[in-house]
Protein backbone atom coordinates (compact mmCIF):
# COMPACT_ATOMS: atom_id res chain seq x y z
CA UNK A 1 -120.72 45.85 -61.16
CA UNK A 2 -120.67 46.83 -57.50
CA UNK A 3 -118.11 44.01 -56.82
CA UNK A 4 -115.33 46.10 -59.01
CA UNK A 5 -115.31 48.96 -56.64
CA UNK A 6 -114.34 47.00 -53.19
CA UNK A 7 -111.26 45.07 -51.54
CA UNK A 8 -111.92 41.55 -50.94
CA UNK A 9 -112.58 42.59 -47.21
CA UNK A 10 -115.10 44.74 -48.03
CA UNK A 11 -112.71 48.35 -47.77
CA UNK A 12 -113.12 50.45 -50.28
CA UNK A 13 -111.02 50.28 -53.45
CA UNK A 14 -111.41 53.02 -55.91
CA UNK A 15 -110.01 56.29 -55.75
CA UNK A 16 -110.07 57.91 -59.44
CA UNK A 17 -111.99 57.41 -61.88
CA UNK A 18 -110.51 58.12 -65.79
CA UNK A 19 -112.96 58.23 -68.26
CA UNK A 20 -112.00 58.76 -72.01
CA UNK A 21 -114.71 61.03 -73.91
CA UNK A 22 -116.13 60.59 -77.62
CA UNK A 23 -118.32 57.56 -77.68
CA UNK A 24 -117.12 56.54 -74.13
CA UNK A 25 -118.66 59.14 -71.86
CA UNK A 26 -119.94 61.62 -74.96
CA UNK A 27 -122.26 59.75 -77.55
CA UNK A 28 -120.56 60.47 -81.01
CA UNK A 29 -123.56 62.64 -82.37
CA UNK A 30 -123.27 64.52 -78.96
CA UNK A 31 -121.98 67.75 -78.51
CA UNK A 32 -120.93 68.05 -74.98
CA UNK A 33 -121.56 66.15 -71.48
CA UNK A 34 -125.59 65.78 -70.83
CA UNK A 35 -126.69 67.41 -67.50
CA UNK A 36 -126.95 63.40 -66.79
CA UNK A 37 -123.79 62.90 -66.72
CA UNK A 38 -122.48 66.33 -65.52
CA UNK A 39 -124.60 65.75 -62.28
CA UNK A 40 -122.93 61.72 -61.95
CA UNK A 41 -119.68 63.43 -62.33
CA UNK A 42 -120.36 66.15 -59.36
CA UNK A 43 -122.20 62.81 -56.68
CA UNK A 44 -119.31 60.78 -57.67
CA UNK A 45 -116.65 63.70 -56.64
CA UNK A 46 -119.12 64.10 -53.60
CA UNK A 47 -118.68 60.76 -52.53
CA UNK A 48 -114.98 61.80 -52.03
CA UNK A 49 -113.75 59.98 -55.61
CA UNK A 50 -111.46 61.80 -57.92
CA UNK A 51 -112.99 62.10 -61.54
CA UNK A 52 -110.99 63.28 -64.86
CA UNK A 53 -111.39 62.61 -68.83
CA UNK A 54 -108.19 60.87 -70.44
CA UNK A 55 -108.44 62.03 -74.05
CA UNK A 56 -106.71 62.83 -76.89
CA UNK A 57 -108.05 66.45 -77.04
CA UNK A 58 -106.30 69.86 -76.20
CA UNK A 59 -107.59 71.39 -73.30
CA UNK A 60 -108.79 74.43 -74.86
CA UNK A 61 -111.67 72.27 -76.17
CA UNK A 62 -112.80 71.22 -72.95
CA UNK A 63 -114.17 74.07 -71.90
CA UNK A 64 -117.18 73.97 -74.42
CA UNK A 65 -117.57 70.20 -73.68
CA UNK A 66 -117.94 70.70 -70.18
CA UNK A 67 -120.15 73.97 -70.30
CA UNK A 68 -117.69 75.72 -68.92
CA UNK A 69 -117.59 74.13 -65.78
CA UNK A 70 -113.89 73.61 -64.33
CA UNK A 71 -114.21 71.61 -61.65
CA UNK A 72 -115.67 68.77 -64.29
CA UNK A 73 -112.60 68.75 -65.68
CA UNK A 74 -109.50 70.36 -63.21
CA UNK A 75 -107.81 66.81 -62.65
CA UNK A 76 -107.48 64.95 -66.15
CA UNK A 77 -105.52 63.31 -68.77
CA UNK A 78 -105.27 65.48 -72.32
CA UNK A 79 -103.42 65.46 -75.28
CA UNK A 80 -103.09 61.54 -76.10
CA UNK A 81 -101.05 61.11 -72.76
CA UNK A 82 -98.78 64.35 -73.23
CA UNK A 83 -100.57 66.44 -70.90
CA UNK A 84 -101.48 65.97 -67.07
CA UNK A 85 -103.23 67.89 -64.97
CA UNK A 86 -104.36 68.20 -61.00
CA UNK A 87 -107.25 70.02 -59.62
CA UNK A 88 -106.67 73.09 -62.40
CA UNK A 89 -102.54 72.88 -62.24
CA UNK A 90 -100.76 71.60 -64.62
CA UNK A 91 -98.80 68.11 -63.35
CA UNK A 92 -96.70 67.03 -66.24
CA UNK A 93 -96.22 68.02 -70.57
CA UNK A 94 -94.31 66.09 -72.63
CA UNK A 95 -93.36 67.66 -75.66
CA UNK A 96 -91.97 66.54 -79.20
CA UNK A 97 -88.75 66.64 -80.02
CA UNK A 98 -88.70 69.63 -82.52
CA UNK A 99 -86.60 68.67 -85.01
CA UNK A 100 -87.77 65.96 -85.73
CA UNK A 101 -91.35 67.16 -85.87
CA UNK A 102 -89.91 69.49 -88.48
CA UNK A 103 -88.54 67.21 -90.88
CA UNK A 104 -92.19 64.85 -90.03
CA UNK A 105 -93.99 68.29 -91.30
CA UNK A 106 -91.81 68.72 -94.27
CA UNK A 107 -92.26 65.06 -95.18
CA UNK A 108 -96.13 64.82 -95.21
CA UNK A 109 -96.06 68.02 -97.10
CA UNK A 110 -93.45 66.94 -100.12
CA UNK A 111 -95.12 64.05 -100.20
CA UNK A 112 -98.31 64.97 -100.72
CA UNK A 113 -99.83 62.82 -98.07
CA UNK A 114 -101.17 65.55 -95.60
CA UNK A 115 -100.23 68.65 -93.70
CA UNK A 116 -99.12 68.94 -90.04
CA UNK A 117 -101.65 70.35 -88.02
CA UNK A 118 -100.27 72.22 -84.99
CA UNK A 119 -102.03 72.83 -81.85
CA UNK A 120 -100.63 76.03 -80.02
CA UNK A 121 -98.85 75.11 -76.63
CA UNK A 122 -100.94 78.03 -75.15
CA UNK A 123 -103.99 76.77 -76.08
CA UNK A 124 -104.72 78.77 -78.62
CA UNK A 125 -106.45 77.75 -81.92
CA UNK A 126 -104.62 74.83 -83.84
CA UNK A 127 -102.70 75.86 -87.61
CA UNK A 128 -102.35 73.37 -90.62
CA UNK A 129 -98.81 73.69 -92.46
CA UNK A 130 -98.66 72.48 -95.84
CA UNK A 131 -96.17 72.82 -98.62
CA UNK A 132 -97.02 76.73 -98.74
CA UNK A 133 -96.18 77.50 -95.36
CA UNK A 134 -93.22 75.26 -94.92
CA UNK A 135 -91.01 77.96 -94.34
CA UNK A 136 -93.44 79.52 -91.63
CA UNK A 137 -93.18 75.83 -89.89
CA UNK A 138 -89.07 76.24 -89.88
CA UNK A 139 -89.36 79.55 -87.65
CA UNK A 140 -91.22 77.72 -84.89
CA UNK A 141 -89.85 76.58 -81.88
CA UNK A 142 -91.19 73.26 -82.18
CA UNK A 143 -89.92 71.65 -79.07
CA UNK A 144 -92.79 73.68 -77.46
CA UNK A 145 -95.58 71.58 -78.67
CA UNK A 146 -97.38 68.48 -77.15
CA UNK A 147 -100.08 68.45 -79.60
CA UNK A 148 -100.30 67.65 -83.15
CA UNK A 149 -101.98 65.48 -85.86
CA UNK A 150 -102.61 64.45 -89.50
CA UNK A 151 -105.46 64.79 -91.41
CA UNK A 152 -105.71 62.43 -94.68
CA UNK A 153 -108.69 61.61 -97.74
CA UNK A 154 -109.75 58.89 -96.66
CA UNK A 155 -110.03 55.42 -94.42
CA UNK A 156 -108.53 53.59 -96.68
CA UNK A 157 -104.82 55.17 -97.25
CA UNK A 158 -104.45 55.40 -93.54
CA UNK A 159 -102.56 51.90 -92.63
CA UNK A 160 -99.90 52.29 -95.01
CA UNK A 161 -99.26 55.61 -94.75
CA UNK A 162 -99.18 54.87 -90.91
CA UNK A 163 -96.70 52.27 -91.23
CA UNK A 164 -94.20 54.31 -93.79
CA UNK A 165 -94.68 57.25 -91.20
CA UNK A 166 -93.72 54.68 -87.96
CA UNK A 167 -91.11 53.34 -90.83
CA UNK A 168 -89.25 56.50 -91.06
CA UNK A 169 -89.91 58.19 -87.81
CA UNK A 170 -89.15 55.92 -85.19
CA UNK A 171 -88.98 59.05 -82.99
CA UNK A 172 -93.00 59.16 -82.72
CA UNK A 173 -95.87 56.69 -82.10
CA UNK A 174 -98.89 57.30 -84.98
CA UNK A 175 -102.36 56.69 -83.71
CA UNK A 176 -105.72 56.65 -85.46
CA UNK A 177 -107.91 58.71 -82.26
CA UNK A 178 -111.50 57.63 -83.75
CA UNK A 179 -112.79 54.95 -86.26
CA UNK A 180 -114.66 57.23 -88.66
CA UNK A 181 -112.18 59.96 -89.00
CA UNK A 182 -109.33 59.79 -91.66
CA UNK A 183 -107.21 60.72 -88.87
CA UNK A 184 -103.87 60.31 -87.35
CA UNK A 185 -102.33 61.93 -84.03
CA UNK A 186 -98.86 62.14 -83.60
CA UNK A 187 -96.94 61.18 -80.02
CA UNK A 188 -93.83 61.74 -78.56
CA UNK A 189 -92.72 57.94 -78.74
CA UNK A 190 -93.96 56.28 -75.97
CA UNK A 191 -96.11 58.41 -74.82
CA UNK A 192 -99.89 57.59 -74.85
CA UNK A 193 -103.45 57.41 -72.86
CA UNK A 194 -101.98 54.77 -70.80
CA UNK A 195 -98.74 56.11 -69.33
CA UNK A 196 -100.46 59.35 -69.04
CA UNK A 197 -102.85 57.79 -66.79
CA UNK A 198 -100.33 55.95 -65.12
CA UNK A 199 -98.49 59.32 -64.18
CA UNK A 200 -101.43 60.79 -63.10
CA UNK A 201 -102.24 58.45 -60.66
CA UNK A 202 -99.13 58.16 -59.24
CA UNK A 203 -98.54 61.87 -59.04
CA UNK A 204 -101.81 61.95 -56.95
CA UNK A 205 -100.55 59.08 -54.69
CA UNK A 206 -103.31 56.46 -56.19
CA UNK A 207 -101.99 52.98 -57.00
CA UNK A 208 -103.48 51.47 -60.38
CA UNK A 209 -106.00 49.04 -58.24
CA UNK A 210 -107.96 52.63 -57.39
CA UNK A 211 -108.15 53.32 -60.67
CA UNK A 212 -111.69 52.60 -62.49
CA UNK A 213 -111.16 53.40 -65.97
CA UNK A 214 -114.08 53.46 -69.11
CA UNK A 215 -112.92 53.37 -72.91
CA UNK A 216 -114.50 52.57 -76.89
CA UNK A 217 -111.70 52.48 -79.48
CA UNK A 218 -108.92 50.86 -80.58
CA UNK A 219 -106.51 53.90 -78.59
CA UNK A 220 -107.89 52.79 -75.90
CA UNK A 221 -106.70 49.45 -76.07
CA UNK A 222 -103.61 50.50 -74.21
CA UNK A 223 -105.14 52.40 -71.87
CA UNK A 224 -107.73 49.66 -70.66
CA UNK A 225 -104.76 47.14 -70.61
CA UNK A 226 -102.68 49.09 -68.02
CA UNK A 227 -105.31 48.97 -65.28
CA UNK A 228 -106.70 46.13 -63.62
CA UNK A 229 -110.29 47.25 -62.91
CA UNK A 230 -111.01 48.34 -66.91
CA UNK A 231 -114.32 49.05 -68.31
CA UNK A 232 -115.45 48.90 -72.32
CA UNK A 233 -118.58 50.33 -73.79
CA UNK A 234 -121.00 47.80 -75.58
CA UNK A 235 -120.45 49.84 -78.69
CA UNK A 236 -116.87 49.40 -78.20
CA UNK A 237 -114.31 47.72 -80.78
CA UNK A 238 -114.11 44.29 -80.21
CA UNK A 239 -110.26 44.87 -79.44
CA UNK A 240 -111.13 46.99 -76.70
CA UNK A 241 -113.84 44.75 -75.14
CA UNK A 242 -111.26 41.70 -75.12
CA UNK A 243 -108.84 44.11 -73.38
CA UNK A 244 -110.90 45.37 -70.45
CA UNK A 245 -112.09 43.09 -67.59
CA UNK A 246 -115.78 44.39 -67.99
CA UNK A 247 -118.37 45.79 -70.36
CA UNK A 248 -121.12 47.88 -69.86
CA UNK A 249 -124.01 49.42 -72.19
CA UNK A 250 -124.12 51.93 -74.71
CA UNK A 251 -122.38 55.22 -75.09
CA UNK A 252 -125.93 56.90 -75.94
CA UNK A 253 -127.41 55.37 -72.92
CA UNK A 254 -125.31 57.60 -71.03
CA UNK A 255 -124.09 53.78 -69.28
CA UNK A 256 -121.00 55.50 -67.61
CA UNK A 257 -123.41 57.94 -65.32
CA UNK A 258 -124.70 55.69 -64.73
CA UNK A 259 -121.62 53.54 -63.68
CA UNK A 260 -120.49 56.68 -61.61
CA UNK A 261 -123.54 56.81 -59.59
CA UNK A 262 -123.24 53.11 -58.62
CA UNK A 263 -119.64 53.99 -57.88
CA UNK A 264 -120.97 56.64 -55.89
CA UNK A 265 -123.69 54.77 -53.78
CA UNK A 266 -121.02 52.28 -52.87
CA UNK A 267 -118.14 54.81 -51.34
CA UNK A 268 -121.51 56.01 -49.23
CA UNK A 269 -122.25 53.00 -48.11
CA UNK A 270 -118.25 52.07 -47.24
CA UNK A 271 -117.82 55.41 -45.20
C-alpha cells in the first residue's frame, strides 16, 4: 500500500490520518486500543503525521479507550460528525435544533417505539427519557446538545421505524452506528462522519488528498466516499469495501497498526 501515501513525483502526500474505531481500529470483542496499536499511533505522530479517531462516540468515552492517554486522541472527529477537535481544543459543535429534538423525544415516547437517550453537552453521563420523564425532557435546553440516540428491541423493526422517523423529521439524519446493535443515532441534518472530517481537515489547513482514512460499516460509507485515498477493513460491509479505493485485513489483526507503521516508514524515508 506504500503507493497510497506519495505524489506521483515521489513528495510526500499524507498529512492526517482519520481512523474510525469499533471494528475498524478496535476489534468488536475489544475493549480499548492494544499497546500495538497505541505504539503505531505515537511512530506515526513521530513521523510528523497528524492522527485522530472519527467516531460516533462522545468524548467522555475516549478516555477509557485510549487508557487515558490524551495525546492519542487531542485532534479527532466525535459525535457522528457534530464534534471537532484540535490538539485538545475544541474546533467546531454542531448542535440540534432543540425544538425539534423535543417533539422527536415526545414522539418515540407516545409511540412506544423507544426513548431518547441524551448525552450531556458537558460530557457527563448520558440520560434515557421515556414517557415518565417527558416533562423532565421539556425543561431542558435542548439546543445545547450534539449527542443523542435511540435504542430499539430488535434488528428487525429498525428500517421502518427509521424511515417513519426520516418521514416525519426531515430536520435530522437517522443512522444505524453498528450492525449488531438495535441502534439508531440521531444527527443534526446533514451532519455526519464525512463533513466532520471534511471540517477538520480544512480547519487544520490539510486538503482531502492528505487525508488517509480507515472504516467497517455501513456509516462509514459516507465517510470513505468523501476522500480520495479511503481504506476498508476485510471484515468490512460489502457497501463499504465498494466505496473505498482499498482494503486491507482484519480488524482483529490489528491491520490498521499496522497500516500506520507503513505510513510511518514512508514519511521517514521522504524527509
Amino acid at each position: 500500500m506504500a503507493r497510497v501515501y506519495r505524489t506521483d513525483p515521489g513528495g510526500f502526500m499524507i498529512k492526517l490520518v482519520l481512523t474510525d474505531l469499533d471494528g475498524t481500529l478496535i476489534p468488536d470483542a475489544q475493549e480499548g486500543v492494544s499497546p500495538n496499536t497505541e505504539a503505531a499511533i505515537r511512530e506515526l505522530k513521530a513521523a510528523g503525521i497528524a492522527f485522530g479517531p472519527c467516531t460516533g462516540r462522545p468524548v467522555n468515552m475516549l478516555p477509557d479507550l485510549f487508557h487515558n492517554q490524551l495525546d492519542l486522541y487531542a485532534t479527532g472527529v466525535y459525535e457522528n460528525g457534530t464534534l471537532g477537535f484540535i490538539d485538545g481544543v475544541e474546533a467546531f459543535r454542531h448542535t440540534y435544533p432543540g425544538k425539534a429534538l423535543n417533539r422527536l423525544g415526545h414522539f418515540v415516547a407516545e409511540q412506544g417505539f423507544s426513548e431518547l437517550t441524551l448525552f450531556d453537552p458537558l460530557h457527563g453521563p448520558s440520560e434515557r427519557y421515556g414517557k415518565e420523564r417527558l416533562e423532565e425532557l421539556d425543561q431542558l435546553d435542548l439546543s445545547a446538545y450534539s449527542k443523542a440516540n435511540l435504542h430499539f428491541d430488535s434488528l428487525e423493526e429498525l428500517p421502518g421505524i427509521a424511515e417513519v422517523l426520516r418521514a416525519r423529521f426531515p430536520e435530522f439524519d437517522f443512522v444505524m452506528p453498528v450492525t449488531d446493535q438495535a441502534l439508531l443515532d440521531i444527527l443534526p441534518h446533514g451532519i455526519s462522519k464525512a463533513n466532520g472530517a471534511l471540517e477538520l481537515a480544512q480547519r487544520m489547513g490539510i486538503a482531502p488528498e492528505e487525508v488517509l482514512v480507515f472504516g467497517d460499516s455501513d456509516n462509514d460509507f459516507e465517510f470513505l466516499s468523501a476522500f480520495p485515498h479511503s481504506v476498508a477493513m476485510a471484515n468490512g460491509s460489502e457497501k463499504v469495501k465498494a466505496a473505498a479505493r482499498y482494503t486491507i485485513g482484519q480488524s482483529k489483526d490489528y491491520a490498521v497498526a499496522a497500516a500506520l507503521r507503513e505510513l510511518a516508514a514512508c514519511a521517514r524515508k521522504e524527509s
